[in-house]
C-alpha atoms as a PDB file:
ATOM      1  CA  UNK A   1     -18.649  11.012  25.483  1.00  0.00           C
ATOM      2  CA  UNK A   2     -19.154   7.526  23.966  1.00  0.00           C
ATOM      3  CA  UNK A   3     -17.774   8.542  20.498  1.00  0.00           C
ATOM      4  CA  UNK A   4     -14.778  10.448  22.431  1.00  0.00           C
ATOM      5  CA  UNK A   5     -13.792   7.739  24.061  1.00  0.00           C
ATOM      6  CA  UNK A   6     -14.227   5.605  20.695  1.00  0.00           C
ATOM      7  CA  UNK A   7     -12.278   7.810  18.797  1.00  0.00           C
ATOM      8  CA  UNK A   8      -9.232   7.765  21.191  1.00  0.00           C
ATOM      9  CA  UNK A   9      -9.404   3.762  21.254  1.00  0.00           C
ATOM     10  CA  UNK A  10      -9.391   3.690  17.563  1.00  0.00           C
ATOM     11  CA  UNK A  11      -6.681   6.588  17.732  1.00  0.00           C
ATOM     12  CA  UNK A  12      -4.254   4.700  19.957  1.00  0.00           C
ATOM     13  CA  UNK A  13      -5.111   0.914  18.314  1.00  0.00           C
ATOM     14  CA  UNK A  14      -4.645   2.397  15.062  1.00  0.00           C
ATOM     15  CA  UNK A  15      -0.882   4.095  15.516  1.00  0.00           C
ATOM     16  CA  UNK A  16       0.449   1.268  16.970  1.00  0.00           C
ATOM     17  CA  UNK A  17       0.527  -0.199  13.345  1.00  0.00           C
ATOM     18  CA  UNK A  18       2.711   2.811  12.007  1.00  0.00           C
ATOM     19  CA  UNK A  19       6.288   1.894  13.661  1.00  0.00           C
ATOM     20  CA  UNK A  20       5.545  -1.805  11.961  1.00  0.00           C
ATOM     21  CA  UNK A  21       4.732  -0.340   8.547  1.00  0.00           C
ATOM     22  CA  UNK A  22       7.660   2.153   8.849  1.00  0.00           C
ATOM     23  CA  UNK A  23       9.715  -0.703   9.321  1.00  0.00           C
ATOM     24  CA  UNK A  24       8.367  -2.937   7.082  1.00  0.00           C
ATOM     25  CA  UNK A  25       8.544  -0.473   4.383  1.00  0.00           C
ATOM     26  CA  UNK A  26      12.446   0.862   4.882  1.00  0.00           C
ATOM     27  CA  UNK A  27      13.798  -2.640   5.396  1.00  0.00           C
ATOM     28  CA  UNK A  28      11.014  -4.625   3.244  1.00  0.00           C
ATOM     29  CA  UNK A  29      11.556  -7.748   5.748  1.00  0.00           C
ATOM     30  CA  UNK A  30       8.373  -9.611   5.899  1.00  0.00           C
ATOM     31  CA  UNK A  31       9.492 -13.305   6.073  1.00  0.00           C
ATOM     32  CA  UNK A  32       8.794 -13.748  10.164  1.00  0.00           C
ATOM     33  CA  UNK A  33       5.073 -12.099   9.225  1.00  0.00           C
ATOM     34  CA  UNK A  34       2.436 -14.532   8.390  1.00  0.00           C
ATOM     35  CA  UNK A  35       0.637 -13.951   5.373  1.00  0.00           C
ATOM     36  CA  UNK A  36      -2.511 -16.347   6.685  1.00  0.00           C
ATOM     37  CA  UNK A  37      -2.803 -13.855   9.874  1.00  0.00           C
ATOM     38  CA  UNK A  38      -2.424 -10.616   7.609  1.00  0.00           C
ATOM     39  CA  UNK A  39      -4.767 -11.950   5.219  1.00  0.00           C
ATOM     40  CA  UNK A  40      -7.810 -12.107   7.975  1.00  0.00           C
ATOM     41  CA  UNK A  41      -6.903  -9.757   9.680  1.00  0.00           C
ATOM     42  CA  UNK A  42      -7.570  -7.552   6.690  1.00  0.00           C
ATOM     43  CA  UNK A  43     -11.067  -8.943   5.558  1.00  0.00           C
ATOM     44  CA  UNK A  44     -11.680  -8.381   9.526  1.00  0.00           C
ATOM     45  CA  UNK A  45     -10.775  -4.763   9.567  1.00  0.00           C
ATOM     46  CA  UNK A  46     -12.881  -4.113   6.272  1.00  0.00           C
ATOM     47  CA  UNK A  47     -15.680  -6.022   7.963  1.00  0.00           C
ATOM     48  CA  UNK A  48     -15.205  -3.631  11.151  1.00  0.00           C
ATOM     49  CA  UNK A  49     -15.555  -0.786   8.271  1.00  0.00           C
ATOM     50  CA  UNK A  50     -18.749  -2.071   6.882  1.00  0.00           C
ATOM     51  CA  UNK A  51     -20.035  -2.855  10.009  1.00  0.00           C
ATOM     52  CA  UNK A  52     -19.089   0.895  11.105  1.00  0.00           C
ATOM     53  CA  UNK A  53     -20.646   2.535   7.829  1.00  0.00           C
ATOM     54  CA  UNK A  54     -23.617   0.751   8.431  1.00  0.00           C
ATOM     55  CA  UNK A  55     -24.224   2.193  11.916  1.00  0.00           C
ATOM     56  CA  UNK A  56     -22.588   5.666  10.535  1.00  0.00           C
ATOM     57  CA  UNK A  57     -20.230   5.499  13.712  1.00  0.00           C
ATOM     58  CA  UNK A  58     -17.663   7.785  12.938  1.00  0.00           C
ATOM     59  CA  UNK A  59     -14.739   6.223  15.437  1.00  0.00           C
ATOM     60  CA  UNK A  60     -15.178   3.242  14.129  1.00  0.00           C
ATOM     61  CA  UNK A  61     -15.261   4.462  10.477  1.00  0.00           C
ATOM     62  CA  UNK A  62     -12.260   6.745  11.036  1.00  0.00           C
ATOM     63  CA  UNK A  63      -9.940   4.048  12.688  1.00  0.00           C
ATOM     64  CA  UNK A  64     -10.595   0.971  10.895  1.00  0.00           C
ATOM     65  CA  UNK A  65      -9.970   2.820   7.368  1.00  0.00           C
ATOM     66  CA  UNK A  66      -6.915   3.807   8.444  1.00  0.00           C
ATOM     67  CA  UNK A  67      -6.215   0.636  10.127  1.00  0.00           C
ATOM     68  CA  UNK A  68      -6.801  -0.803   6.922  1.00  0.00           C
ATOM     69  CA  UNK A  69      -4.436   0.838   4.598  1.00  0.00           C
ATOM     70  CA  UNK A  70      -2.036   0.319   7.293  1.00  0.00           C
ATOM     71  CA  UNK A  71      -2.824  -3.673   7.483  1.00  0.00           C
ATOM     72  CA  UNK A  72      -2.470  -4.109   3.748  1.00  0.00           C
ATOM     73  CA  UNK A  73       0.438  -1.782   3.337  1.00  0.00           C
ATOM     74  CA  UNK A  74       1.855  -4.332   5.297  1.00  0.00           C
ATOM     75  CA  UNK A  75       0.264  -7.043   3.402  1.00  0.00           C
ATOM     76  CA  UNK A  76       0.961  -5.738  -0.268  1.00  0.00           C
ATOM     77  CA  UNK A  77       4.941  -6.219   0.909  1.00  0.00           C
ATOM     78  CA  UNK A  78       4.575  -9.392   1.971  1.00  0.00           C
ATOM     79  CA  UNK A  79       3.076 -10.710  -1.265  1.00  0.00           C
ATOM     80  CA  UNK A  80       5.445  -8.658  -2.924  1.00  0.00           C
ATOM     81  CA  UNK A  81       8.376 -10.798  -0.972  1.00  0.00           C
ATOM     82  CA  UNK A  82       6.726 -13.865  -1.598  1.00  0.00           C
ATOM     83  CA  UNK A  83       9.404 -15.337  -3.950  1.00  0.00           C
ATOM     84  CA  UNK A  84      12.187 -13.902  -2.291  1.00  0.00           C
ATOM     85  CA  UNK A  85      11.247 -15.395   1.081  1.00  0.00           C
ATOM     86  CA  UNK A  86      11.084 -18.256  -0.546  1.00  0.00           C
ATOM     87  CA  UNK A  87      14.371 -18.087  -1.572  1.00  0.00           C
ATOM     88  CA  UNK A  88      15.779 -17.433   1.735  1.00  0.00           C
ATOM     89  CA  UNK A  89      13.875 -20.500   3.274  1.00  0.00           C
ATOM     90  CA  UNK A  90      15.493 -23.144   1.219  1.00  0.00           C
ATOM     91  CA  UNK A  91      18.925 -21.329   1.398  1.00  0.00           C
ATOM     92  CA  UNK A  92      18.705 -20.738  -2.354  1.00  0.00           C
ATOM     93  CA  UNK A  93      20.267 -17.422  -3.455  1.00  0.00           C
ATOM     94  CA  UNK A  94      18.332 -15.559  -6.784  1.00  0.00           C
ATOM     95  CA  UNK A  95      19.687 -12.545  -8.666  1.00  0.00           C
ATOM     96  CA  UNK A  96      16.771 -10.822  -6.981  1.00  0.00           C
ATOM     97  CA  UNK A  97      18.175 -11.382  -3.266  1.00  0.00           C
ATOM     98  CA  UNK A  98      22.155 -11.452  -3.638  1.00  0.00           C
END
């Protein structure tokens, strides 16, 4: 019962990332996301992955790897905007952005 109840919990935390990485991958708009906050909440998520390999607890296993691809999906197009958000900040206007 414990791991059912687990499982759903990681279930349900887990897809509420997918309509921000949907998002975040059609319109590639990441300069309202902090990078600090992405960052650690990454190494947190592979800690919770560790942390559920090491007690071979398969709800936690499950829904923080998936969490985690999610997370740096997420944070792979942030870095990836770092210049261009940049841009936009000082009102600057790059052959990347017009």
């Amino acid at each position: 019962m414990q791991d059912y109840i687990g499982a759903i919990a990681g279930g349900l935390t887990t897809l509420a990332f997918v309509p921000q990485v949907v998002k975040t991958l059609k319109t590639r708009q990441t300069r309202d996301i902090s990078t600090a906050m992405w960052l650690l909440f990454c190494a947190g998520v592979a800690l919770w992955l560790i942390y559920g390999l090491m007690l071979g607890a398969w709800p936690v296993i499950v829904a923080n790897a998936v969490t985690l691809v999610l997370a740096a999906t997420i944070l792979w197009v942030k870095l990836s905007n770092r210049h261009r958000d940049a841009d936009q900040e000082c009102g600057t206007r790059t052959s990347l952005n017009q």
